[in-house]
PDB file of N, CA and C in Angstrom:
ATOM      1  N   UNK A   1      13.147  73.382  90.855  1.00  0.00           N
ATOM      2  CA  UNK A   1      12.426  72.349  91.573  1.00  0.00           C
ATOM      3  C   UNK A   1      11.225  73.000  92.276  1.00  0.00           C
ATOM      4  N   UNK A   2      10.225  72.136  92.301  1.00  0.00           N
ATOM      5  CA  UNK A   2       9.031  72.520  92.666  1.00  0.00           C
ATOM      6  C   UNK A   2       8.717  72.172  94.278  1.00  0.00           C
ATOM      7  N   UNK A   3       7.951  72.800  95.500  1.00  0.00           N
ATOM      8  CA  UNK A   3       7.889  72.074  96.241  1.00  0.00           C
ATOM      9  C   UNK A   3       6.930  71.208  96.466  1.00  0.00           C
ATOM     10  N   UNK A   4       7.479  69.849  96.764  1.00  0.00           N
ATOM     11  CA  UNK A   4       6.643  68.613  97.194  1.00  0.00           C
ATOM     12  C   UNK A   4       5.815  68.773  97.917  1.00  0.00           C
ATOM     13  N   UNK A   5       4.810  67.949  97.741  1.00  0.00           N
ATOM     14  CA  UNK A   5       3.356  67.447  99.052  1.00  0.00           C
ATOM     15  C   UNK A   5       4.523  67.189 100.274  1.00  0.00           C
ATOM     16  N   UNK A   6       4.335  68.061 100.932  1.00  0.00           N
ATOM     17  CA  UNK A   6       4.896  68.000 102.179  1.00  0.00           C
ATOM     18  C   UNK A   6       3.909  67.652 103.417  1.00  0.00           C
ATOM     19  N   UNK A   7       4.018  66.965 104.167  1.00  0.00           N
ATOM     20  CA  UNK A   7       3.615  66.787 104.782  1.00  0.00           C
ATOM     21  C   UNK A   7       2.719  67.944 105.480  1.00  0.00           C
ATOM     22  N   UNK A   8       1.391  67.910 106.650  1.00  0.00           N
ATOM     23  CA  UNK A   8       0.822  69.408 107.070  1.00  0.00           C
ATOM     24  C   UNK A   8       0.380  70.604 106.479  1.00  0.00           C
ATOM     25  N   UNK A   9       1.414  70.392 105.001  1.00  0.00           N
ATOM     26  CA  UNK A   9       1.691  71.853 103.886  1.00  0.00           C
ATOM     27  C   UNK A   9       0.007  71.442 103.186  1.00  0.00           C
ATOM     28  N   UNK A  10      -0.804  72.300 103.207  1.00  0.00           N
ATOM     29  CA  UNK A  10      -2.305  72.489 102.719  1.00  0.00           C
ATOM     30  C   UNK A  10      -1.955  73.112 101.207  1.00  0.00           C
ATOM     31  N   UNK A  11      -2.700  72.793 100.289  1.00  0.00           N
ATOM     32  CA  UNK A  11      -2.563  73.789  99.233  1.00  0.00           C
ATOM     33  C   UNK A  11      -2.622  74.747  99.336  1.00  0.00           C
ATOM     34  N   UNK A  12      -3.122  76.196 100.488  1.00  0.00           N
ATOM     35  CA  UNK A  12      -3.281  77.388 100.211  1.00  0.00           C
ATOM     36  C   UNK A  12      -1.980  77.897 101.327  1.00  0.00           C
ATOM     37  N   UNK A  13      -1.497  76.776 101.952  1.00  0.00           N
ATOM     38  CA  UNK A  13      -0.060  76.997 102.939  1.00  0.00           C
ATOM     39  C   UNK A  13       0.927  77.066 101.737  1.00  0.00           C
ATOM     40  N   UNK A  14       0.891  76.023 100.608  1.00  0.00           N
ATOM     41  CA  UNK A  14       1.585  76.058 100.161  1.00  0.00           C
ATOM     42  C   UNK A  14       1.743  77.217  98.942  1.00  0.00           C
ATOM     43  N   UNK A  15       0.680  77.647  98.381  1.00  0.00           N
ATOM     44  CA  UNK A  15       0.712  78.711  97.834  1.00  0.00           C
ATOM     45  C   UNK A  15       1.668  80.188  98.367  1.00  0.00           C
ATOM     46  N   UNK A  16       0.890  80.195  99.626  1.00  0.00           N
ATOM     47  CA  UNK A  16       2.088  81.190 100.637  1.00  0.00           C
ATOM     48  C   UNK A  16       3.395  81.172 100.315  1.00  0.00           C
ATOM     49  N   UNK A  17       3.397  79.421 100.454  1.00  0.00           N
ATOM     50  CA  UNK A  17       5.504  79.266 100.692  1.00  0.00           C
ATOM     51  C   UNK A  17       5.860  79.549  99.041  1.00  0.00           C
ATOM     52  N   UNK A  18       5.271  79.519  97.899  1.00  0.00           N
ATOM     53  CA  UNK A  18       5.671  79.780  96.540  1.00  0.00           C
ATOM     54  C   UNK A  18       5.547  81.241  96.454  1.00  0.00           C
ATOM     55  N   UNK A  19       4.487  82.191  97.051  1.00  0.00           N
ATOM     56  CA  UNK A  19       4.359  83.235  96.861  1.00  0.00           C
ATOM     57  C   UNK A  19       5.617  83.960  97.525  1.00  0.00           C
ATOM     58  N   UNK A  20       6.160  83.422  98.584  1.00  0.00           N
ATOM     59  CA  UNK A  20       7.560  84.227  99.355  1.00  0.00           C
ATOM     60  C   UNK A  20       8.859  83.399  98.844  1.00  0.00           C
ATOM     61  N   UNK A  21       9.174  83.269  97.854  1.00  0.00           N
ATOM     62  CA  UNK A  21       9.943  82.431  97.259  1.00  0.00           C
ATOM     63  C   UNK A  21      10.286  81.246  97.501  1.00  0.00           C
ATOM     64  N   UNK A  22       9.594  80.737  98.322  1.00  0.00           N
ATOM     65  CA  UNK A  22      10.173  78.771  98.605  1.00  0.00           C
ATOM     66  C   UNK A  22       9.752  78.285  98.199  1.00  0.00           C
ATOM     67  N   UNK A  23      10.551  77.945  97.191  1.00  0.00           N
ATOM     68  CA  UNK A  23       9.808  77.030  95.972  1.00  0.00           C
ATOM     69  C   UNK A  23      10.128  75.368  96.370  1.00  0.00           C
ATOM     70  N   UNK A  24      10.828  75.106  97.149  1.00  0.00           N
ATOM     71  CA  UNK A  24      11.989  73.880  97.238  1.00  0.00           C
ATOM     72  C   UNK A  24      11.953  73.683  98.684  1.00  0.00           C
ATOM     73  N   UNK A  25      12.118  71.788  98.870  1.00  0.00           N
ATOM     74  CA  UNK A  25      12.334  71.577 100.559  1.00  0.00           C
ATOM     75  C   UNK A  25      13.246  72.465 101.036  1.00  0.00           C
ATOM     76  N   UNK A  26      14.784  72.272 100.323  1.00  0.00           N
ATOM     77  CA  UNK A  26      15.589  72.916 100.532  1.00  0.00           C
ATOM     78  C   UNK A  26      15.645  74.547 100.938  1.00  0.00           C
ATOM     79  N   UNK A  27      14.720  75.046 100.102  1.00  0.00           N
ATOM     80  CA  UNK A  27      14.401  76.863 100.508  1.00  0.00           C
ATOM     81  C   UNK A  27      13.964  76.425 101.676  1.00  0.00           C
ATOM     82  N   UNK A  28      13.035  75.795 101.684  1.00  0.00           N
ATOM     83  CA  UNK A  28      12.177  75.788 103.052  1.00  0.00           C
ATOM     84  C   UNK A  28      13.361  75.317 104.534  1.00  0.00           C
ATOM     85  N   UNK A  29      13.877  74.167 104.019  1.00  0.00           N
ATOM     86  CA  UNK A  29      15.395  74.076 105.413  1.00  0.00           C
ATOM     87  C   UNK A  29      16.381  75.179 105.589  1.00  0.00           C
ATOM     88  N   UNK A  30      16.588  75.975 104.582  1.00  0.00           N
ATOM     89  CA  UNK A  30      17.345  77.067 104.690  1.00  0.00           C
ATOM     90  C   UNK A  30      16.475  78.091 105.343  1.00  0.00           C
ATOM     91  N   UNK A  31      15.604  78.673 105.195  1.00  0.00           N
ATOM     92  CA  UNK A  31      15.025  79.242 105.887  1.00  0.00           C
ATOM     93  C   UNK A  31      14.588  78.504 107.307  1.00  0.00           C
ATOM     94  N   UNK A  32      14.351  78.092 107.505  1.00  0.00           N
ATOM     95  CA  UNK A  32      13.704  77.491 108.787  1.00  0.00           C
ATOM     96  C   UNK A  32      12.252  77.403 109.196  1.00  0.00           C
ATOM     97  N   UNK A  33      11.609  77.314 110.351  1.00  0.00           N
ATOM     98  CA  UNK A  33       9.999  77.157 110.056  1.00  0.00           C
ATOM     99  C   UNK A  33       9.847  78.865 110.245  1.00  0.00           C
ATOM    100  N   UNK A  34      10.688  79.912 111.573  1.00  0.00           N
ATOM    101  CA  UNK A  34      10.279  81.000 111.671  1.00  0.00           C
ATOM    102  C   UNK A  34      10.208  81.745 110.706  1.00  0.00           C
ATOM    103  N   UNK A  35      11.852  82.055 109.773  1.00  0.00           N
ATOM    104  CA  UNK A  35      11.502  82.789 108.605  1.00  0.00           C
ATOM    105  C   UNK A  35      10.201  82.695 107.766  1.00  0.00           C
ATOM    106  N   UNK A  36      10.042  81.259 107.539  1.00  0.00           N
ATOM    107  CA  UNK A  36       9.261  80.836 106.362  1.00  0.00           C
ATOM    108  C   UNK A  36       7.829  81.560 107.194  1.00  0.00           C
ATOM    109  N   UNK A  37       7.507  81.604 108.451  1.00  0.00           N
ATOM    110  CA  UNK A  37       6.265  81.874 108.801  1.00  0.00           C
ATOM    111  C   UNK A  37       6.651  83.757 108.685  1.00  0.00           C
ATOM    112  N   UNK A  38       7.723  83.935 108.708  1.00  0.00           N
ATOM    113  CA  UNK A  38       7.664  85.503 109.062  1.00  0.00           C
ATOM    114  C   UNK A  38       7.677  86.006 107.394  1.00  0.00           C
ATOM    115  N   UNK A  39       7.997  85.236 106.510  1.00  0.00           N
ATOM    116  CA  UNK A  39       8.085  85.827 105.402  1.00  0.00           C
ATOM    117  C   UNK A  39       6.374  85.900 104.667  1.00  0.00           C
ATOM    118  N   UNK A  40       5.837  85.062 105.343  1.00  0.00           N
ATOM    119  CA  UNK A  40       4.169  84.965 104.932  1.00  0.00           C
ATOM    120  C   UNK A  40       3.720  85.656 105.500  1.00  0.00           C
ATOM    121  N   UNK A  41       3.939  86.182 106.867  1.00  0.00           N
ATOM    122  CA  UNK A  41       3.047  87.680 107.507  1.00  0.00           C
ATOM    123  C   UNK A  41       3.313  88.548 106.954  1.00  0.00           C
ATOM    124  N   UNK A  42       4.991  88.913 106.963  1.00  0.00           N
ATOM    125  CA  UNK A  42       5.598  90.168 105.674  1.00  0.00           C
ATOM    126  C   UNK A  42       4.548  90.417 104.519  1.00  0.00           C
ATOM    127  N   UNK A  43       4.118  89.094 104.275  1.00  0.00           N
ATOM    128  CA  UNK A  43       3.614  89.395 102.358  1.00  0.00           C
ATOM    129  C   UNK A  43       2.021  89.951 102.808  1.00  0.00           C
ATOM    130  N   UNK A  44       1.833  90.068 104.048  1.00  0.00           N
ATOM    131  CA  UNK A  44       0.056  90.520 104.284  1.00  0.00           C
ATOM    132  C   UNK A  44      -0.952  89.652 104.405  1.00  0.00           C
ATOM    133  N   UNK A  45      -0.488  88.158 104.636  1.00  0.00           N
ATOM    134  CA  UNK A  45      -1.208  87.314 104.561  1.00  0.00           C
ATOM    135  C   UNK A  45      -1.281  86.939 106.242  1.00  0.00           C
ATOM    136  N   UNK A  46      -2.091  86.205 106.509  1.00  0.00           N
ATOM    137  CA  UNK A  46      -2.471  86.567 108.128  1.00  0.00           C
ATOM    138  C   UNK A  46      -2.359  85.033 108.517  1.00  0.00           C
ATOM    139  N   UNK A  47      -1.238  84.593 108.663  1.00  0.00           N
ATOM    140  CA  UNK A  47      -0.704  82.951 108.741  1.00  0.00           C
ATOM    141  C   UNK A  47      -1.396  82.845 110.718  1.00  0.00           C
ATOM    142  N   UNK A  48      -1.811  81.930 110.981  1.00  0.00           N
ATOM    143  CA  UNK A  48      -1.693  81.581 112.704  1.00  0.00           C
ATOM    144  C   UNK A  48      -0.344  80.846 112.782  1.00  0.00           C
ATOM    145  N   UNK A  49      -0.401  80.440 114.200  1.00  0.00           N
ATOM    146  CA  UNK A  49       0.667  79.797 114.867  1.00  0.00           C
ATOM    147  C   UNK A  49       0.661  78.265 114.161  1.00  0.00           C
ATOM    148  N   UNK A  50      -0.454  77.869 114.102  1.00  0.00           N
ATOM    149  CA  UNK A  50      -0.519  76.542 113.433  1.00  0.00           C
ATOM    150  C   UNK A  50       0.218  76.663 112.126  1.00  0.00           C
ATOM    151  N   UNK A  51       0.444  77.246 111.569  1.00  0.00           N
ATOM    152  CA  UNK A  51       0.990  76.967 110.057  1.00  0.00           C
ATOM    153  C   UNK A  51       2.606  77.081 110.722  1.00  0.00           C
ATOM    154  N   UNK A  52       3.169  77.536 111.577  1.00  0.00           N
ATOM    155  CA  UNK A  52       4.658  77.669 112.160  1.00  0.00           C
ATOM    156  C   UNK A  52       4.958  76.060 112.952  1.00  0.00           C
ATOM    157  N   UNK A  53       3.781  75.897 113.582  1.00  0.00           N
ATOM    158  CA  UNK A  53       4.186  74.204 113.730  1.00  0.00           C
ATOM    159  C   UNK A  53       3.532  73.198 112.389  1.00  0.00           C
ATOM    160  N   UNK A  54       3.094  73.680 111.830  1.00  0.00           N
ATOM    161  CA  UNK A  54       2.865  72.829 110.667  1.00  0.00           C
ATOM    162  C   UNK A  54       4.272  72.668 109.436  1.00  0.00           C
ATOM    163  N   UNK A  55       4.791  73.759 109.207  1.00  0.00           N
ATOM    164  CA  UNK A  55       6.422  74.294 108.867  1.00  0.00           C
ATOM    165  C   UNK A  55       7.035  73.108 109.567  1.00  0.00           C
ATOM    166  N   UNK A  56       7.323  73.405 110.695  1.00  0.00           N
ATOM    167  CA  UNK A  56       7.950  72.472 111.990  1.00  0.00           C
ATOM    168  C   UNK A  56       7.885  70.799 111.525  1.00  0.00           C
ATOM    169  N   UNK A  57       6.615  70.738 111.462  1.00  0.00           N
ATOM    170  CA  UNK A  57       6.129  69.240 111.090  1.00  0.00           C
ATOM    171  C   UNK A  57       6.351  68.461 110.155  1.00  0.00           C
ATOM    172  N   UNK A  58       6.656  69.566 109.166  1.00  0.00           N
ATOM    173  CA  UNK A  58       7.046  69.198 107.675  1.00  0.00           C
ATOM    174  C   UNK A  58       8.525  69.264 107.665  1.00  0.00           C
ATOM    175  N   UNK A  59       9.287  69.953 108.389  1.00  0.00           N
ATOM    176  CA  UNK A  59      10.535  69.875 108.331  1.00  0.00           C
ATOM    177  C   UNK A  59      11.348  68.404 108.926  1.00  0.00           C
ATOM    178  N   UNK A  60      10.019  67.889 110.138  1.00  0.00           N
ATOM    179  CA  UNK A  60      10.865  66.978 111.447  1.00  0.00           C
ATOM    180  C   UNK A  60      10.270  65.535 110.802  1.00  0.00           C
ATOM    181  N   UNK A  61       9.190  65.727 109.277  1.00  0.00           N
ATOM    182  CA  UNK A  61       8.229  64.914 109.021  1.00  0.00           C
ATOM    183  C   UNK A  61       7.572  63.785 110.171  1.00  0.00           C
ATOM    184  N   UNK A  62       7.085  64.913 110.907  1.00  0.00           N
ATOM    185  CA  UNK A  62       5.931  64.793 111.734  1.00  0.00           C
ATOM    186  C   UNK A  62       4.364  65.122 111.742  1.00  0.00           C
ATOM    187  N   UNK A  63       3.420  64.826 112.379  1.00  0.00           N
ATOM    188  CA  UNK A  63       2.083  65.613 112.172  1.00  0.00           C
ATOM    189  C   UNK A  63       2.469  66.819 113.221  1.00  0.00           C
ATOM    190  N   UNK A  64       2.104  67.799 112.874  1.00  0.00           N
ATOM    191  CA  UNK A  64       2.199  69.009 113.294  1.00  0.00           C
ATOM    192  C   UNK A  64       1.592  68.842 114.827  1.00  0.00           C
ATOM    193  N   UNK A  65       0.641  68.232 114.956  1.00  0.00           N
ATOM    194  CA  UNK A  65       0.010  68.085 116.493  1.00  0.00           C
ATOM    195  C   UNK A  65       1.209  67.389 117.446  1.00  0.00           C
ATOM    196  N   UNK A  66       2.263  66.513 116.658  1.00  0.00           N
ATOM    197  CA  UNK A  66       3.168  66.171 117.521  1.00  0.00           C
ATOM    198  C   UNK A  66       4.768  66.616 117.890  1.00  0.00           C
ATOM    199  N   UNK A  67       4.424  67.713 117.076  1.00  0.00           N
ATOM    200  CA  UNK A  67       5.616  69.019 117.742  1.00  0.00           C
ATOM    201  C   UNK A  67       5.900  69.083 119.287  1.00  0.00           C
ATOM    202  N   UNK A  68       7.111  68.708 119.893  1.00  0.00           N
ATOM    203  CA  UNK A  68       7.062  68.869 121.301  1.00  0.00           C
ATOM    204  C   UNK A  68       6.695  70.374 121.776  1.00  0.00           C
ATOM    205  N   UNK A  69       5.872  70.239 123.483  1.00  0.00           N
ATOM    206  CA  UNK A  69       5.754  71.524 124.124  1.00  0.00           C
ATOM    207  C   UNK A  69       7.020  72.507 124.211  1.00  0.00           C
ATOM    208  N   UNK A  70       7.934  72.339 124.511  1.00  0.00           N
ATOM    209  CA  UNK A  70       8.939  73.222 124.605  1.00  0.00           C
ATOM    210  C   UNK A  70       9.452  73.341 123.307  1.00  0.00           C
ATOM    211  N   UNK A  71       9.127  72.720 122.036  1.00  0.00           N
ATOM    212  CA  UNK A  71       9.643  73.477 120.624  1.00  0.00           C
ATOM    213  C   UNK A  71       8.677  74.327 120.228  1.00  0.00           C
ATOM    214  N   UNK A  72       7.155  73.764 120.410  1.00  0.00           N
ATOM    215  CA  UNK A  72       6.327  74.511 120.567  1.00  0.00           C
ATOM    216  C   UNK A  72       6.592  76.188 120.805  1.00  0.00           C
ATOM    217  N   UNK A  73       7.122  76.353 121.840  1.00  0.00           N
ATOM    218  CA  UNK A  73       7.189  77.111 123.121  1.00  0.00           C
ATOM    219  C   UNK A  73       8.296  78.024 122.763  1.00  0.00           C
ATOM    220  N   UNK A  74       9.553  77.179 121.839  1.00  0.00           N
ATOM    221  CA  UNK A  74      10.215  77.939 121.362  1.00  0.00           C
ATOM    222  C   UNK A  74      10.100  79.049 120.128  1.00  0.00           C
ATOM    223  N   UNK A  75       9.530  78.057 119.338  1.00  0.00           N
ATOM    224  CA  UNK A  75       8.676  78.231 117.916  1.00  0.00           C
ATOM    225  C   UNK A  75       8.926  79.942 118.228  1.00  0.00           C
ATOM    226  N   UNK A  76       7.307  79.703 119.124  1.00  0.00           N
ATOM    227  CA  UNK A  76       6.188  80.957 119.477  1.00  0.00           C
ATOM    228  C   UNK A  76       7.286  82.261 119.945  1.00  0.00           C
ATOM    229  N   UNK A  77       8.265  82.077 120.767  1.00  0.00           N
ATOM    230  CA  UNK A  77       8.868  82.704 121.188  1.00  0.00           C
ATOM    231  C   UNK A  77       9.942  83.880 120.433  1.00  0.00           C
ATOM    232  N   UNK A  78      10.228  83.097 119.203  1.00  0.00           N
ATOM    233  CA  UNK A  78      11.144  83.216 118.024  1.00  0.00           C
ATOM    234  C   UNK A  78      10.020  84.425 117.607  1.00  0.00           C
ATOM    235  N   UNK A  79       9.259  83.640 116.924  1.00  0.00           N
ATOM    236  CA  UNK A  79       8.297  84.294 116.336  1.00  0.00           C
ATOM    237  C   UNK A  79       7.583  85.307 117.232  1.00  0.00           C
ATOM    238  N   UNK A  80       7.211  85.757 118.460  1.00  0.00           N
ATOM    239  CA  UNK A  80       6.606  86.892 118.721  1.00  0.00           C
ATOM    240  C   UNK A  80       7.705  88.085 118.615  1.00  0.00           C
ATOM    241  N   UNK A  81       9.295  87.378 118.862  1.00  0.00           N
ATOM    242  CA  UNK A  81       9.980  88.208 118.693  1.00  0.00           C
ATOM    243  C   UNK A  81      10.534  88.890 117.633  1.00  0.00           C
ATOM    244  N   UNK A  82      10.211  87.882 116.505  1.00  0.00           N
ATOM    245  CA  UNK A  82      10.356  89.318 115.164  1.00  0.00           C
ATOM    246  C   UNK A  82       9.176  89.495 114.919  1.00  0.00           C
ATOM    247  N   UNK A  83       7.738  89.257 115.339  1.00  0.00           N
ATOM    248  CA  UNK A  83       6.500  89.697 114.863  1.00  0.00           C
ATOM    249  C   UNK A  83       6.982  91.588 115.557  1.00  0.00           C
ATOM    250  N   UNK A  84       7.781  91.433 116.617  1.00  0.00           N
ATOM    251  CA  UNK A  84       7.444  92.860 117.350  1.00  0.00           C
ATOM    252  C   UNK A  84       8.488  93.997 117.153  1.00  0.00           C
ATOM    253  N   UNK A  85       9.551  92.986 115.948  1.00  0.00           N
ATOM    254  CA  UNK A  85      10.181  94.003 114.734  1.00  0.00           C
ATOM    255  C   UNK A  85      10.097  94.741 114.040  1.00  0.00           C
ATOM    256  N   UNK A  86       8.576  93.898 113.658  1.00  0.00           N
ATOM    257  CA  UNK A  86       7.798  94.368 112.457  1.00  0.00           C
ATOM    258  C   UNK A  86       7.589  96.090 112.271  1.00  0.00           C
ATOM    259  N   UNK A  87       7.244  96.760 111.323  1.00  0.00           N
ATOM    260  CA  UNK A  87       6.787  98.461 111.234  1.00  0.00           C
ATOM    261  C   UNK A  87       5.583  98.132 111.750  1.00  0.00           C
ATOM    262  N   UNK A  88       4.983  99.300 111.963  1.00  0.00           N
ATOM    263  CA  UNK A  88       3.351  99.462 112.371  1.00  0.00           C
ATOM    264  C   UNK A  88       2.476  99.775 111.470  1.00  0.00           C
ATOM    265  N   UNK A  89       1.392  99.200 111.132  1.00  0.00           N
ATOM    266  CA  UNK A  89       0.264  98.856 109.895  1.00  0.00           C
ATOM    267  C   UNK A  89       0.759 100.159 109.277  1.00  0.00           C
ATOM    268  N   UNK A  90       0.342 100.334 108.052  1.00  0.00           N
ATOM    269  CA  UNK A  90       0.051 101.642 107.564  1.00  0.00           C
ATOM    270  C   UNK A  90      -1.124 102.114 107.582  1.00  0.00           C
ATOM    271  N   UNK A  91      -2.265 101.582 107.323  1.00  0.00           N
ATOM    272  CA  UNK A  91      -3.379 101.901 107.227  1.00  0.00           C
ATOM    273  C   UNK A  91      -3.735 102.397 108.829  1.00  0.00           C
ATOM    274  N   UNK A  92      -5.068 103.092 108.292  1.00  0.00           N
ATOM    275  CA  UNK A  92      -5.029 104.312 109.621  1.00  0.00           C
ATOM    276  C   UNK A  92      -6.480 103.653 110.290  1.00  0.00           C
ATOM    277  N   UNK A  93      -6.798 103.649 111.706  1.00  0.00           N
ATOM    278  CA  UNK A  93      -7.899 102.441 111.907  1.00  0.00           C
ATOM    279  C   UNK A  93      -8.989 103.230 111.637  1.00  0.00           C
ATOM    280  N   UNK A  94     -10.035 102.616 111.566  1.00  0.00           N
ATOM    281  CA  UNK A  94     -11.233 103.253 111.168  1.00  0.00           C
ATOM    282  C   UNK A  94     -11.731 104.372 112.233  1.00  0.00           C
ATOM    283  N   UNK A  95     -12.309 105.109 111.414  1.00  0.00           N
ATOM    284  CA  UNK A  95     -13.251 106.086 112.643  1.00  0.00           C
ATOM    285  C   UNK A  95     -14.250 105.356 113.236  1.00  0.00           C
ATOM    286  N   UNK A  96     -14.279 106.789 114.398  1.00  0.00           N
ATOM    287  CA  UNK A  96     -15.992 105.858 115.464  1.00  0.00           C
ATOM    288  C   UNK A  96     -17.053 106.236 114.660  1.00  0.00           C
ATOM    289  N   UNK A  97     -18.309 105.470 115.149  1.00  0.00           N
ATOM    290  CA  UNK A  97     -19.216 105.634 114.453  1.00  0.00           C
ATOM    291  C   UNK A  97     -19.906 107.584 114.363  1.00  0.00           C
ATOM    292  N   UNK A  98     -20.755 107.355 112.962  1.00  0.00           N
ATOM    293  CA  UNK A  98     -21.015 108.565 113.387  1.00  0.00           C
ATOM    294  C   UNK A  98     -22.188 108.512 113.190  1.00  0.00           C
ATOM    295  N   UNK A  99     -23.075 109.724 113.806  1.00  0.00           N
ATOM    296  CA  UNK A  99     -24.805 109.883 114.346  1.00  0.00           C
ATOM    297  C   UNK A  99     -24.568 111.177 113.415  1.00  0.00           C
ATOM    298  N   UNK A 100     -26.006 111.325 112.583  1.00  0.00           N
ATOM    299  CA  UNK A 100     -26.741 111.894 111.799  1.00  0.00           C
ATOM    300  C   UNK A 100     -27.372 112.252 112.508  1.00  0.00           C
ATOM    301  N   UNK A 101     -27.625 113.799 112.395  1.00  0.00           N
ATOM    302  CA  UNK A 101     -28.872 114.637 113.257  1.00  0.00           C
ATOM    303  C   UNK A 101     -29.175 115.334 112.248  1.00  0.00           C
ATOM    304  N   UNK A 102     -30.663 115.380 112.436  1.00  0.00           N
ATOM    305  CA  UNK A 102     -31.444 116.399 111.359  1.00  0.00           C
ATOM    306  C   UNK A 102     -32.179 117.378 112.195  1.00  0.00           C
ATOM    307  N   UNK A 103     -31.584 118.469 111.326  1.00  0.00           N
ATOM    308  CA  UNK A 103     -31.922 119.877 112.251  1.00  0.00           C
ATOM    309  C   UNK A 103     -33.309 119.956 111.624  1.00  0.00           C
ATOM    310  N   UNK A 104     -34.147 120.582 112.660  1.00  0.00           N
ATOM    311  CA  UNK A 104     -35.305 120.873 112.140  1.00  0.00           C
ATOM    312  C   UNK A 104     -35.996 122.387 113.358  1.00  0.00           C
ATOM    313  N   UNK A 105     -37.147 123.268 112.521  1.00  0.00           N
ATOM    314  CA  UNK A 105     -37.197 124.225 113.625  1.00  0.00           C
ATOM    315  C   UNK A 105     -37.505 123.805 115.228  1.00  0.00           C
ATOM    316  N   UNK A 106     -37.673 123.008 115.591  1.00  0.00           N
ATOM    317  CA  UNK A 106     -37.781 122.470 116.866  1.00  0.00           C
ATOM    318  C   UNK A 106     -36.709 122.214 117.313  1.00  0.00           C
ATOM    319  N   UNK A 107     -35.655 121.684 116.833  1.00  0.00           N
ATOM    320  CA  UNK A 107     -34.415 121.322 117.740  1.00  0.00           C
ATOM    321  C   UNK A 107     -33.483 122.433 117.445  1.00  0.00           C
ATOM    322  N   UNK A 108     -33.811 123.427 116.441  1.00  0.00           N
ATOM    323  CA  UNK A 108     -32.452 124.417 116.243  1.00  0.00           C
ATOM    324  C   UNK A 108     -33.108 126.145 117.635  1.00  0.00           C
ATOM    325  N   UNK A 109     -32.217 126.006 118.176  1.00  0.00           N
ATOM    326  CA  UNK A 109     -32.919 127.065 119.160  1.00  0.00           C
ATOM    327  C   UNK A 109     -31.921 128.343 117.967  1.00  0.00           C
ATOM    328  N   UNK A 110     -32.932 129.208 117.745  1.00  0.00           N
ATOM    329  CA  UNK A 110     -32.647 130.493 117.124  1.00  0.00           C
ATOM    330  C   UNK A 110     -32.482 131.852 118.091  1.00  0.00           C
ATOM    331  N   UNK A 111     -31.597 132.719 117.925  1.00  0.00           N
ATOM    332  CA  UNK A 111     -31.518 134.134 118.489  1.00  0.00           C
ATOM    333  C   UNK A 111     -32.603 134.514 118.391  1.00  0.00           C
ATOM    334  N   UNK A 112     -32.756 135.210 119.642  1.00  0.00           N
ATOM    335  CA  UNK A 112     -34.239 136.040 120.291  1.00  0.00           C
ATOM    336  C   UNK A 112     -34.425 137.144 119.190  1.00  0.00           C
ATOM    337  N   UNK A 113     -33.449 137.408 118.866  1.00  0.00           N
ATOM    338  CA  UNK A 113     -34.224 138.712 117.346  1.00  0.00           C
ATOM    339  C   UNK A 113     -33.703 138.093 115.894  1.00  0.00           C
ATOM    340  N   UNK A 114     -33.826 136.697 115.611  1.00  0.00           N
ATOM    341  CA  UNK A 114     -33.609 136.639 114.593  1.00  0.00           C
ATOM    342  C   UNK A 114     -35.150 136.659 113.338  1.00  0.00           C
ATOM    343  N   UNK A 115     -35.680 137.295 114.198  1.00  0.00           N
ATOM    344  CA  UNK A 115     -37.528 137.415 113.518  1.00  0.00           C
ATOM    345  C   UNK A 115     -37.387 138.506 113.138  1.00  0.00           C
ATOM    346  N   UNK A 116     -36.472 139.797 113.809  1.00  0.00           N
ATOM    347  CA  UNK A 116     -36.646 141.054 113.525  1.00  0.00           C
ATOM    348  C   UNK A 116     -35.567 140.998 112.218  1.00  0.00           C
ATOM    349  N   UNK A 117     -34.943 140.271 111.770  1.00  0.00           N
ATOM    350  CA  UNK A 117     -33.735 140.814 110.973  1.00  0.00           C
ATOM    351  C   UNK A 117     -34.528 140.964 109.696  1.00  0.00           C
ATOM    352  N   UNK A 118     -34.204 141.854 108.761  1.00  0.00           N
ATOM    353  CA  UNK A 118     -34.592 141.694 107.216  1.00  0.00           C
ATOM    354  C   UNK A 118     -33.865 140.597 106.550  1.00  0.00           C
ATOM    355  N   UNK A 119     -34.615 140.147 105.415  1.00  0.00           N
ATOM    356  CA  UNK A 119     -33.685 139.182 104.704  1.00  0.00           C
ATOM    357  C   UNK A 119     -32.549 140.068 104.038  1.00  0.00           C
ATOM    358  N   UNK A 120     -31.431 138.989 103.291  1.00  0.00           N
ATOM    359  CA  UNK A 120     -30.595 139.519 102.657  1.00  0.00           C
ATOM    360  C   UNK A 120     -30.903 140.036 101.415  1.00  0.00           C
TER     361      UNK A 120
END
């Protein structure tokens, strides 16, 4: 079974929920809205909070804007707490910038007898 136009569920939300195996309302009630949102950060995809009450919305078939404050509240809560399960990126952050200097005889101060030396 395929999953239905769900309510809130966008085509590229829903791509997500097929890409982490929920193919089905049912995957999606078995999992719940947190998994289903934690299994789409897992995959590297960078879901907001809105797609966890949009989950929500589609589960309670509601518009996502009318998720109560304190499920809201819970939602978020669930979810920061296995976001902070998570491993730490792998990738290593970028370096600081870097400045190019071009030496030239004016800025390179040379040894007081490097006039006397012979070449090599």
């Amino acid at each position: 079974m395929t999953l239905p136009k769900l309510r809130n569920i966008g085509p590229k939300s829903a791509a997500w929920l097929k890409q982490v195996g929920l193919h089905s309302l049912e995957d999606l009630q078995a999992a719940g809205p947190v998994e289903a949102y934690m299994r789409i950060k897992r995959a590297g995809f960078k879901p907001t909070m809105n797609l966890l009450y949009a989950i929500e919305g589609a589960l309670c078939d509601c518009h996502w804007q009318d998720v109560p404050d304190a499920r809201r509240q819970q939602l978020v809560a669930e979810a920061e707490a296995a976001i902070e399960q998570l491993p730490p990126p792998r990738y290593k952050p970028t370096a600081a910038p870097v400045r190019t200097t071009v030496l030239t005889a004016d800025t390179v101060a040379l040894p007081p007898d490097a006039g006397d030396r012979p070449e090599d």
